[in-house]
N, C-alpha and C. Protein backbone atom coordinates (compact mmCIF):
# COMPACT_ATOMS: atom_id res chain seq x y z
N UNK A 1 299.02 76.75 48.05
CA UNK A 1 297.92 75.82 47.86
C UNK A 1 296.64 76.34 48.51
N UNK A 2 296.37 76.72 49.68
CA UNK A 2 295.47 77.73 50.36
C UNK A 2 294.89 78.77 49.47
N UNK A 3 295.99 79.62 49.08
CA UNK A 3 295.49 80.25 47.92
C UNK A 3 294.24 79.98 46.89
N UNK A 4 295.00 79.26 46.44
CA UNK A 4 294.12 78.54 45.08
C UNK A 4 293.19 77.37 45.28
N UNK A 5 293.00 76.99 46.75
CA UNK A 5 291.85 76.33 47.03
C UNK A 5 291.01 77.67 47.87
N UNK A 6 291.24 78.60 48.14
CA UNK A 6 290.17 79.74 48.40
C UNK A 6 289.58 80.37 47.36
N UNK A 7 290.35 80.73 46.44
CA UNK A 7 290.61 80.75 45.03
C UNK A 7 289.21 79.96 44.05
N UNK A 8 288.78 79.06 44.57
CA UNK A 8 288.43 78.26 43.66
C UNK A 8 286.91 78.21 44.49
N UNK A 9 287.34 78.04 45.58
CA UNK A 9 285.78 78.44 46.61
C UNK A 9 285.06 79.24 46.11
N UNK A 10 285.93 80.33 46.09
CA UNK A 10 284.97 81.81 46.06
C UNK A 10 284.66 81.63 44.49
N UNK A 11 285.24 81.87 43.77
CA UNK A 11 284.84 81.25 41.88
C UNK A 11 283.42 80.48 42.12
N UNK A 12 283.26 79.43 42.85
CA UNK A 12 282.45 78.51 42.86
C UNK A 12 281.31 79.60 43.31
N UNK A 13 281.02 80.47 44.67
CA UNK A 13 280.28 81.04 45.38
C UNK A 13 279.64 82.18 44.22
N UNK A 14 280.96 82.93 43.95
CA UNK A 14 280.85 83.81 42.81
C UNK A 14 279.09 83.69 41.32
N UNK A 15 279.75 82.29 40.85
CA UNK A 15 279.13 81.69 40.04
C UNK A 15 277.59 81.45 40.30
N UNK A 16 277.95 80.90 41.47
CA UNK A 16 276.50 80.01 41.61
C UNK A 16 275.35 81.12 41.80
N UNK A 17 276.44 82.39 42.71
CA UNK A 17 275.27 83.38 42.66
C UNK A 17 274.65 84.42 41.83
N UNK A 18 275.00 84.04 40.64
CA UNK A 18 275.09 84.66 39.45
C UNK A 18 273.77 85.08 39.14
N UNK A 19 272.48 86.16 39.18
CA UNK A 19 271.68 86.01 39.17
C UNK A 19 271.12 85.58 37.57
N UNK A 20 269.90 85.19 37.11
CA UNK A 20 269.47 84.61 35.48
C UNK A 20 268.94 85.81 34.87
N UNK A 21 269.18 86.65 33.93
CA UNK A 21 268.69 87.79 33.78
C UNK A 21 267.51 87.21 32.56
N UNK A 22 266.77 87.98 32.28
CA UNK A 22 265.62 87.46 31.47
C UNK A 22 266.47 87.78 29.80
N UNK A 23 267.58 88.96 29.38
CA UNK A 23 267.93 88.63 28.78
C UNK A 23 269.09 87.53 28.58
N UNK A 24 269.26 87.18 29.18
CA UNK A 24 270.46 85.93 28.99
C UNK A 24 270.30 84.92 28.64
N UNK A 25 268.83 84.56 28.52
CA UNK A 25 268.28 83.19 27.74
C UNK A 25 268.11 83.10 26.46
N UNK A 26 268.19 81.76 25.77
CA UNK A 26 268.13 81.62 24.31
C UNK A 26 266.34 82.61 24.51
N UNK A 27 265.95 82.46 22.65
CA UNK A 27 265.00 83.14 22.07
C UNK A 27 264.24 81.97 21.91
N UNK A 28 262.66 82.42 22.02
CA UNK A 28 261.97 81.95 21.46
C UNK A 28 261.06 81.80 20.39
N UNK A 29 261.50 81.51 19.11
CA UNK A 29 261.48 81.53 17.99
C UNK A 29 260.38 81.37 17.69
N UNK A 30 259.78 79.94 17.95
CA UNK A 30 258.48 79.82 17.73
C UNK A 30 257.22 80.86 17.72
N UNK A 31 257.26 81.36 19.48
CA UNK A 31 256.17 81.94 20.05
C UNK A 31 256.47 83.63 19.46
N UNK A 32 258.05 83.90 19.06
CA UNK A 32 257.91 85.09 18.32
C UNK A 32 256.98 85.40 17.05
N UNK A 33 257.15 84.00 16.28
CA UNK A 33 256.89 84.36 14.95
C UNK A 33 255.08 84.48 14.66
N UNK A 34 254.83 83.61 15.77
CA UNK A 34 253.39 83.50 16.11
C UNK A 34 252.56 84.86 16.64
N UNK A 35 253.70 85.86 17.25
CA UNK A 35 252.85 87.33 17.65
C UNK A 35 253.22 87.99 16.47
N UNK A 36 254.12 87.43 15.02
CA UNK A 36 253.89 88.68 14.04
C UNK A 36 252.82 89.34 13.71
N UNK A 37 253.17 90.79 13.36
CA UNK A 37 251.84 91.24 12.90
C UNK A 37 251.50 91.98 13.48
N UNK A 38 250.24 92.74 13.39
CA UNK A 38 249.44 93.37 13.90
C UNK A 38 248.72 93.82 14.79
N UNK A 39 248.28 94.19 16.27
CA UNK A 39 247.65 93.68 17.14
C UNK A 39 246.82 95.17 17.96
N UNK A 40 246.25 95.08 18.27
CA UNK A 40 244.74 95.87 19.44
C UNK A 40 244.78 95.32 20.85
N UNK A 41 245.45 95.98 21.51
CA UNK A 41 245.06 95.96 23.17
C UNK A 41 243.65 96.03 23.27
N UNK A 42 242.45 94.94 23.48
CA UNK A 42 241.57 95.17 23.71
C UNK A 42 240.82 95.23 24.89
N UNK A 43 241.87 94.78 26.26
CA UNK A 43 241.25 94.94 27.90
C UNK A 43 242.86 95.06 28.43
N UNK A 44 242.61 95.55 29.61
CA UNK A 44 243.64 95.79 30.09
C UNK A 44 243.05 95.40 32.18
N UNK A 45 243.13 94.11 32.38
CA UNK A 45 242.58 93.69 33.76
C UNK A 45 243.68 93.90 35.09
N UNK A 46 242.86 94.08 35.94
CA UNK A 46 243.94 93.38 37.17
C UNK A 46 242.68 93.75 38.59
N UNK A 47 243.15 92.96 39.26
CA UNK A 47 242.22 92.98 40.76
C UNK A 47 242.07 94.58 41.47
N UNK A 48 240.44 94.97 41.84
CA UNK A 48 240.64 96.29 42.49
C UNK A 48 240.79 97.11 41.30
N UNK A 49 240.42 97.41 40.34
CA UNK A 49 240.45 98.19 38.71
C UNK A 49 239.71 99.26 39.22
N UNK A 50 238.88 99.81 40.43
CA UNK A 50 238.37 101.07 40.41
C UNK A 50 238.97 101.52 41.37
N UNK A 51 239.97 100.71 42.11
CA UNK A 51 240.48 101.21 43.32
C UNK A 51 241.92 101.53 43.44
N UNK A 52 243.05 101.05 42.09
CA UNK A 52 243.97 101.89 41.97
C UNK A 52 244.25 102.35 40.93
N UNK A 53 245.63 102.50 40.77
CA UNK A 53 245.53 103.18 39.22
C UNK A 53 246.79 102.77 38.79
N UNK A 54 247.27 101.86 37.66
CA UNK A 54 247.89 101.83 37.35
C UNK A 54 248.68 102.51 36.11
N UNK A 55 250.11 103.06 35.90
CA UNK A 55 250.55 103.41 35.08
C UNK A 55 251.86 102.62 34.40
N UNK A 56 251.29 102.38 33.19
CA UNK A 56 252.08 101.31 32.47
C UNK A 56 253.48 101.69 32.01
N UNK A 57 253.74 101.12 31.68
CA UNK A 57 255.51 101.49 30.93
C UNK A 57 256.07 102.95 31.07
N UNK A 58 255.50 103.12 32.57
CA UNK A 58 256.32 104.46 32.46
C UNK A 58 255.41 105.50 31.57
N UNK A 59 254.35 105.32 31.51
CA UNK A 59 253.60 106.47 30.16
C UNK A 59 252.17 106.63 30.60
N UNK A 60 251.55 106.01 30.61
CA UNK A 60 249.83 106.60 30.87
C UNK A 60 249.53 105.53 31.67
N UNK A 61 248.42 105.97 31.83
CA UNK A 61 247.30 105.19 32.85
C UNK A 61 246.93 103.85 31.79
N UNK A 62 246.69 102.83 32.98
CA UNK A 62 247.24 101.31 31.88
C UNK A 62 245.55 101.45 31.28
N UNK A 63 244.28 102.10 31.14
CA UNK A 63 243.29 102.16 30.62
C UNK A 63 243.86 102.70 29.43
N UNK A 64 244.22 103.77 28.92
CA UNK A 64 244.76 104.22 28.32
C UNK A 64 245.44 103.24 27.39
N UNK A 65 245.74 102.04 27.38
CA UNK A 65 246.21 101.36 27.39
C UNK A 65 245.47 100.21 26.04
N UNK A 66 244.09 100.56 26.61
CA UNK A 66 242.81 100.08 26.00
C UNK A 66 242.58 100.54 24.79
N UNK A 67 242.69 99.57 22.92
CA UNK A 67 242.63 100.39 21.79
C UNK A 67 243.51 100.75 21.24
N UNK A 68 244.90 100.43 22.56
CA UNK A 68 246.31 100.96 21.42
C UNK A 68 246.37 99.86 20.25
N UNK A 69 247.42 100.57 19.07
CA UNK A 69 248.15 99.37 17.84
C UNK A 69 249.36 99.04 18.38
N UNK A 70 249.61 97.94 18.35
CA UNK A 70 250.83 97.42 18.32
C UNK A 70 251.70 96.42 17.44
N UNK A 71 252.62 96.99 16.53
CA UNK A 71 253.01 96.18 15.69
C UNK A 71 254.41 95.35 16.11
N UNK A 72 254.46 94.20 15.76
CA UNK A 72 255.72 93.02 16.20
C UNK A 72 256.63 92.54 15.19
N UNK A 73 257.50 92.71 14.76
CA UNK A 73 258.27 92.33 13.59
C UNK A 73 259.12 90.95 14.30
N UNK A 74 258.99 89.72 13.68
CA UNK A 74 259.85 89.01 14.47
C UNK A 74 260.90 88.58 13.58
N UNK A 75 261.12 89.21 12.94
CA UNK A 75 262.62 88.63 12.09
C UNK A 75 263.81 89.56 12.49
N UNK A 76 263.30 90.97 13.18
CA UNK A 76 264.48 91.89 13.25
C UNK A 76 264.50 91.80 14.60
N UNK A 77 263.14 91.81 15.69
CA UNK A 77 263.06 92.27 17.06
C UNK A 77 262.27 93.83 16.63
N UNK A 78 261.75 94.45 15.98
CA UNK A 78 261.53 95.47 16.00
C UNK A 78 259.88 95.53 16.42
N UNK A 79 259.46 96.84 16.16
CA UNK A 79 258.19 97.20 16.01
C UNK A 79 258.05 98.42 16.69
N UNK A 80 256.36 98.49 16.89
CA UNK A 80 255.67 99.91 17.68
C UNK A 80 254.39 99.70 18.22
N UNK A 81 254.24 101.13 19.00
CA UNK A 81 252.57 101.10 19.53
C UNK A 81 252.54 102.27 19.65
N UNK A 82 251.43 102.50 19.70
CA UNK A 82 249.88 103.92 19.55
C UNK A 82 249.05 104.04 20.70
N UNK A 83 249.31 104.81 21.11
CA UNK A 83 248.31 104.75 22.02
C UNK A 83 247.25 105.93 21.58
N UNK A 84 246.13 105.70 21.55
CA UNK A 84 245.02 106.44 20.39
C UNK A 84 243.60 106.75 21.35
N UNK A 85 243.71 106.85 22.47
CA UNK A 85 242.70 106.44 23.09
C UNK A 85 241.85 108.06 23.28
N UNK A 86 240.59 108.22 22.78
CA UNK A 86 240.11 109.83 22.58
C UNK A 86 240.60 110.48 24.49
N UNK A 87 240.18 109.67 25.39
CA UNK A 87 240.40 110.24 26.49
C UNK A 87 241.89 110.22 27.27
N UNK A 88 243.02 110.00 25.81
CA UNK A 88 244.48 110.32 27.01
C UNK A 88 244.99 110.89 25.51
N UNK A 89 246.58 111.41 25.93
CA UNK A 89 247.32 111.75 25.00
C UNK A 89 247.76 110.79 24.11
N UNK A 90 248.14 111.26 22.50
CA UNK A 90 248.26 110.19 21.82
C UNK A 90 249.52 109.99 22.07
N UNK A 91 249.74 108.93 21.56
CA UNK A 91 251.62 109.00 21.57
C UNK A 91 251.97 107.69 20.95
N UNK A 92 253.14 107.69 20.26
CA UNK A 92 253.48 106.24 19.40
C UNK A 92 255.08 105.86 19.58
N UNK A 93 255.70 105.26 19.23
CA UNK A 93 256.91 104.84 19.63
C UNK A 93 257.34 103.79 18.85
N UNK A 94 258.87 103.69 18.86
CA UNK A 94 259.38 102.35 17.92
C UNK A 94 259.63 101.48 19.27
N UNK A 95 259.75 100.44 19.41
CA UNK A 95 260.35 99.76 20.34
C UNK A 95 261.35 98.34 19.84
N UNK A 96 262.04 97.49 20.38
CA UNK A 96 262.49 96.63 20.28
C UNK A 96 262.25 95.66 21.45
N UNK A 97 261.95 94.51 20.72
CA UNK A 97 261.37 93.16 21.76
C UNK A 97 261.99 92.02 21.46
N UNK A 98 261.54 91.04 22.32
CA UNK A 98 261.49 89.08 22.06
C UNK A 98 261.10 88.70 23.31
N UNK A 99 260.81 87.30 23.10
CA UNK A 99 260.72 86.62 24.14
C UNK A 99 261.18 85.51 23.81
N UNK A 100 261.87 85.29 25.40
CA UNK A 100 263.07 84.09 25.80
C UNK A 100 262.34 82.90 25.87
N UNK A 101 262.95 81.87 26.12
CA UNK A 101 262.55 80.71 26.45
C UNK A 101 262.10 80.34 27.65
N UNK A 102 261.90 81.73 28.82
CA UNK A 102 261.02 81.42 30.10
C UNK A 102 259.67 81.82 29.88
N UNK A 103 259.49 82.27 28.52
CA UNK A 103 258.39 82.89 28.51
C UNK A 103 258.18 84.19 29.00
N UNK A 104 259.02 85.01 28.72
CA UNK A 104 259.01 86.02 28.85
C UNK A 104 259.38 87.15 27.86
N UNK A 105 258.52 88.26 28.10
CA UNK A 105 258.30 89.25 26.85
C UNK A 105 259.46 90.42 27.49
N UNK A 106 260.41 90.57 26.56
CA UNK A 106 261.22 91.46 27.14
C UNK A 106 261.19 92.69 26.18
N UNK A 107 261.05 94.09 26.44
CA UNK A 107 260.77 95.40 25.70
C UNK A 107 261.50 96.53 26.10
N UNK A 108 261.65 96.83 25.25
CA UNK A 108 262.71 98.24 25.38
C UNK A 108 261.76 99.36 24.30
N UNK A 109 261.38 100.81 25.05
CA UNK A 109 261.00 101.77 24.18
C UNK A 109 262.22 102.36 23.55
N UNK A 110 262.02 102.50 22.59
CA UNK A 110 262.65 103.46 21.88
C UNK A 110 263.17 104.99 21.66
N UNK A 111 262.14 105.46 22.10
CA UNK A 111 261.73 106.91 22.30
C UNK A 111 262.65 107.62 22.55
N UNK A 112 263.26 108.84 21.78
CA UNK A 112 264.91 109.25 22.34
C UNK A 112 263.98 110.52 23.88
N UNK A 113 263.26 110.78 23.80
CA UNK A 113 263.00 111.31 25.26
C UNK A 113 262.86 110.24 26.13
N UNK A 114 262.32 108.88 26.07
CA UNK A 114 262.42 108.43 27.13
C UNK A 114 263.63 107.38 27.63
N UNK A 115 264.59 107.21 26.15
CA UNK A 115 265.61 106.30 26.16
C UNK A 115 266.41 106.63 27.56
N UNK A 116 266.56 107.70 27.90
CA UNK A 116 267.72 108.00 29.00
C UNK A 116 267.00 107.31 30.43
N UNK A 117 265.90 107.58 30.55
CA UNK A 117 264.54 106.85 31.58
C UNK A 117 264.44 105.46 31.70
N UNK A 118 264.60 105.26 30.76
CA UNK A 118 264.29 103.60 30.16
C UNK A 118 265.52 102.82 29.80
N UNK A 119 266.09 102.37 30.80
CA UNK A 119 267.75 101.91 30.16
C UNK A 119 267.60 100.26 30.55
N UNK A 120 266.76 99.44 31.37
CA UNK A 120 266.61 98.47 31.32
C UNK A 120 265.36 97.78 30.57
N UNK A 121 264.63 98.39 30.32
CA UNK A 121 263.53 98.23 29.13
C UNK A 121 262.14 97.43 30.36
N UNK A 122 261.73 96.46 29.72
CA UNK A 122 260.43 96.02 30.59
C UNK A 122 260.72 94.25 30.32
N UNK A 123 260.00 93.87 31.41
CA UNK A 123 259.80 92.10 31.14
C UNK A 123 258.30 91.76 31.70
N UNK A 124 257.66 91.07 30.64
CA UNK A 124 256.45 90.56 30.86
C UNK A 124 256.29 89.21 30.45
N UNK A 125 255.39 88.61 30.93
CA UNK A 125 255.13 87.44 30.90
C UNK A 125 254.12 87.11 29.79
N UNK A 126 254.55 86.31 29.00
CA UNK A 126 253.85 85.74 27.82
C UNK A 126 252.51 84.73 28.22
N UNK A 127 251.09 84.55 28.02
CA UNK A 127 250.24 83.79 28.10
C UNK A 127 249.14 83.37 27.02
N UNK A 128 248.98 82.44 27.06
CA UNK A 128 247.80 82.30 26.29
C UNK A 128 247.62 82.89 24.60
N UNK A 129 248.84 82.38 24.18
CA UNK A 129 249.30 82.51 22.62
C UNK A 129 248.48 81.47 22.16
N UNK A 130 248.08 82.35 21.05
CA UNK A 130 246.97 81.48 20.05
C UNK A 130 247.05 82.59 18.58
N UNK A 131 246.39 81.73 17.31
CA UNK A 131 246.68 82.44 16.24
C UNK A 131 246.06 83.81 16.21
N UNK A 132 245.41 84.09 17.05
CA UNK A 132 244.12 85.30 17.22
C UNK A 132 244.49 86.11 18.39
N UNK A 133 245.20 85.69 19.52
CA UNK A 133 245.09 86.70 20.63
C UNK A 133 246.60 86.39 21.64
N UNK A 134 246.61 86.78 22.47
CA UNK A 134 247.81 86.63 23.79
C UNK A 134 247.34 87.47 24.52
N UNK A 135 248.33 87.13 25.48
CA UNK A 135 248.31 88.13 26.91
C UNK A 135 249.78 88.54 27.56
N UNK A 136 249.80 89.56 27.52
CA UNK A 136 251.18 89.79 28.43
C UNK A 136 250.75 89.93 29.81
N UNK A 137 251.19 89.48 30.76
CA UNK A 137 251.05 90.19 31.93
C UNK A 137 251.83 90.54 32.86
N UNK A 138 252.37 91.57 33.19
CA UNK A 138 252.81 92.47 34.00
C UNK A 138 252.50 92.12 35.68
N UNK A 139 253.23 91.86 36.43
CA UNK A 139 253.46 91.85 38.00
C UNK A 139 253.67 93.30 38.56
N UNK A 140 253.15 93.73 39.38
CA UNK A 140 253.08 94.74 39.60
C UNK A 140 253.03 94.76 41.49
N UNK A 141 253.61 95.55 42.41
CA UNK A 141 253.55 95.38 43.92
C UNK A 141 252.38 96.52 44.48
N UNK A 142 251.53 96.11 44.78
CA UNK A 142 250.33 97.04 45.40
C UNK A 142 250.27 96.69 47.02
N UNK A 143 250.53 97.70 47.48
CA UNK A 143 251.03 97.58 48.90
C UNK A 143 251.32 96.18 49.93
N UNK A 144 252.02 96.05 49.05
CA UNK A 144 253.24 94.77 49.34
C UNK A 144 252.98 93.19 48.97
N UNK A 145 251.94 93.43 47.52
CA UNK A 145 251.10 92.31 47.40
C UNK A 145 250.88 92.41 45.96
N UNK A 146 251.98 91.27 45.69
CA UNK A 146 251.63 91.08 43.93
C UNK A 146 250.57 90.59 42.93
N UNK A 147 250.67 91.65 42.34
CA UNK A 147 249.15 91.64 41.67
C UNK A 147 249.31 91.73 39.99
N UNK A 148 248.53 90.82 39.17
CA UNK A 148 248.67 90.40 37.68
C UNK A 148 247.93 91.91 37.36
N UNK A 149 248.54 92.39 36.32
CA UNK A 149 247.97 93.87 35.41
C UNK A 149 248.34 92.89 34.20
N UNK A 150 246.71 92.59 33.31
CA UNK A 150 246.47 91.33 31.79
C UNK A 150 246.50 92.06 30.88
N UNK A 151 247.15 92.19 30.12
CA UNK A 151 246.77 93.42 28.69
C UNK A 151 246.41 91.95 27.91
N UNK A 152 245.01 92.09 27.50
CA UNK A 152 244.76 91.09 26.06
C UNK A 152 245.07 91.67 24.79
N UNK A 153 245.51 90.94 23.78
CA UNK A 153 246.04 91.30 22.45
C UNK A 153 244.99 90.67 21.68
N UNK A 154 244.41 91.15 20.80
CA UNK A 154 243.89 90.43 19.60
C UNK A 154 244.34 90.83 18.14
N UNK A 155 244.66 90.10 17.67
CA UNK A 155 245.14 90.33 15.86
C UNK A 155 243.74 91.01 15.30
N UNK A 156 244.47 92.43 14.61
CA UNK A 156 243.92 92.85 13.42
C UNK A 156 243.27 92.32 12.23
């Protein structure tokens, strides 16, 4: 009986500490179908912009960032982005996305060079969805102090 009331403790402890992963939540259907389409990174903000430097998804400098295409398929999860910017390297990619019901943008590149790099993909935060624009934004730790990096989206 000890047994199986320790048994049942630890199950309980086990559980509760289960952490919520951002993929483990239902989808959000709505706010997917609403980023179909087309889209232009047209700013890319965050506090202190001449004083550090951020590098986004693992790939360029988040200015760089500024002018890419990004396309959203929301019936499969699919799509891509470009980064086209005259002053960085170009580079394009398939990726796979959604966002959950915390509001959150979850992304995985595609890229078979960077797939082995990239095995948990990215999570960003969904804002300010409207038929014309959004915002993802990215949390980022700048010497020990979290700081919003805004990519604005506007439809093509």
């Amino acid at each position: 009986m000890k047994k199986f009331v320790l048994f049942c403790a630890l199950s309980v402890l086990i559980l509760s500490c289960k952490s919520k992963s951002a993929t483990a939540t239902k989808l959000d259907s709505k706010t997917q179908v609403a980023m179909k389409g087309n889209w232009t990174v047209t700013s890319v903000t965050y506090p202190n912009s001449n004083v550090i430097k951020v590098t986004s998804f693992d790939l360029a400098d988040s200015k760089c960032f500024v002018g890419s295409t990004w396309k959203f398929i929301s019936n499969n999860n699919k799509g891509n982005f470009s980064l086209n910017s005259p002053s960085c390297t170009a580079y394009s990619t398939p990726i796979t996305w959604f966002i959950n019901k915390d509001g959150q943008f979850v992304m995985k590149i595609l890229d078979a060079a960077k797939a082995k790099k990239v095995k948990d993909g990215y999570v960003l935060r969904v804002a300010n969805v409207t038929d014309n624009s959004f915002q993802l934004i990215d949390q980022i730790d700048v010497v020990g102090k979290a700081t919003d990096v805004v990519y604005q989206f506007n439809r093509n």
